[in-house]
C-alpha atoms as a PDB file:
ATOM      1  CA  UNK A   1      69.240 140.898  49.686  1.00  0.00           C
ATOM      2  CA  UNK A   2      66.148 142.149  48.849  1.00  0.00           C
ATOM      3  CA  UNK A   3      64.358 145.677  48.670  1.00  0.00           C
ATOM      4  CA  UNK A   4      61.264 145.895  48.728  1.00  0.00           C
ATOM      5  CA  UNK A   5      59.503 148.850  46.260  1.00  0.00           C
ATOM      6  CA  UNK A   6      58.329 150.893  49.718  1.00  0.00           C
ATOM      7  CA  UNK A   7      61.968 151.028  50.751  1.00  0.00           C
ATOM      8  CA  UNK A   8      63.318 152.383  47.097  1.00  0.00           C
ATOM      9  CA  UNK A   9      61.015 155.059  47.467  1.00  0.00           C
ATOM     10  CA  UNK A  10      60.688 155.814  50.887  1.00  0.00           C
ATOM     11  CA  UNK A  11      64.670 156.445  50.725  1.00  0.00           C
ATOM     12  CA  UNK A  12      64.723 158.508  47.679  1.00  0.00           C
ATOM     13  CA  UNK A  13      62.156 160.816  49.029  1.00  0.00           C
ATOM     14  CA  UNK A  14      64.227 161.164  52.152  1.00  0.00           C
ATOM     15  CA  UNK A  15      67.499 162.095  50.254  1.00  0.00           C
ATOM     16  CA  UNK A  16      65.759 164.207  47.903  1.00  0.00           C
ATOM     17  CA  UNK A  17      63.793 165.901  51.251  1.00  0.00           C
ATOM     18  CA  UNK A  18      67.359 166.654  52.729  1.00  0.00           C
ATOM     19  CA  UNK A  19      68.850 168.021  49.443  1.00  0.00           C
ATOM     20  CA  UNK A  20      66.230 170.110  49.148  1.00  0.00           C
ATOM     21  CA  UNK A  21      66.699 171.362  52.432  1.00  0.00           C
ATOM     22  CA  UNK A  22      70.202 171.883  52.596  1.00  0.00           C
ATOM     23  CA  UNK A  23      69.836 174.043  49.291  1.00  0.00           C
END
């Protein structure tokens, strides 16, 4: 399976968008 570089970072800007919301 593989991940492409776009996908890495498009999800870690999305989890970091709703930590930073829920805080």
């Amino acid at each position: 399976m593989r991940v492409s570089k776009k996908t890495v970072v498009l999800a870690g800007v999305a989890v970091f968008t709703i930590l930073a919301v829920s805080v």
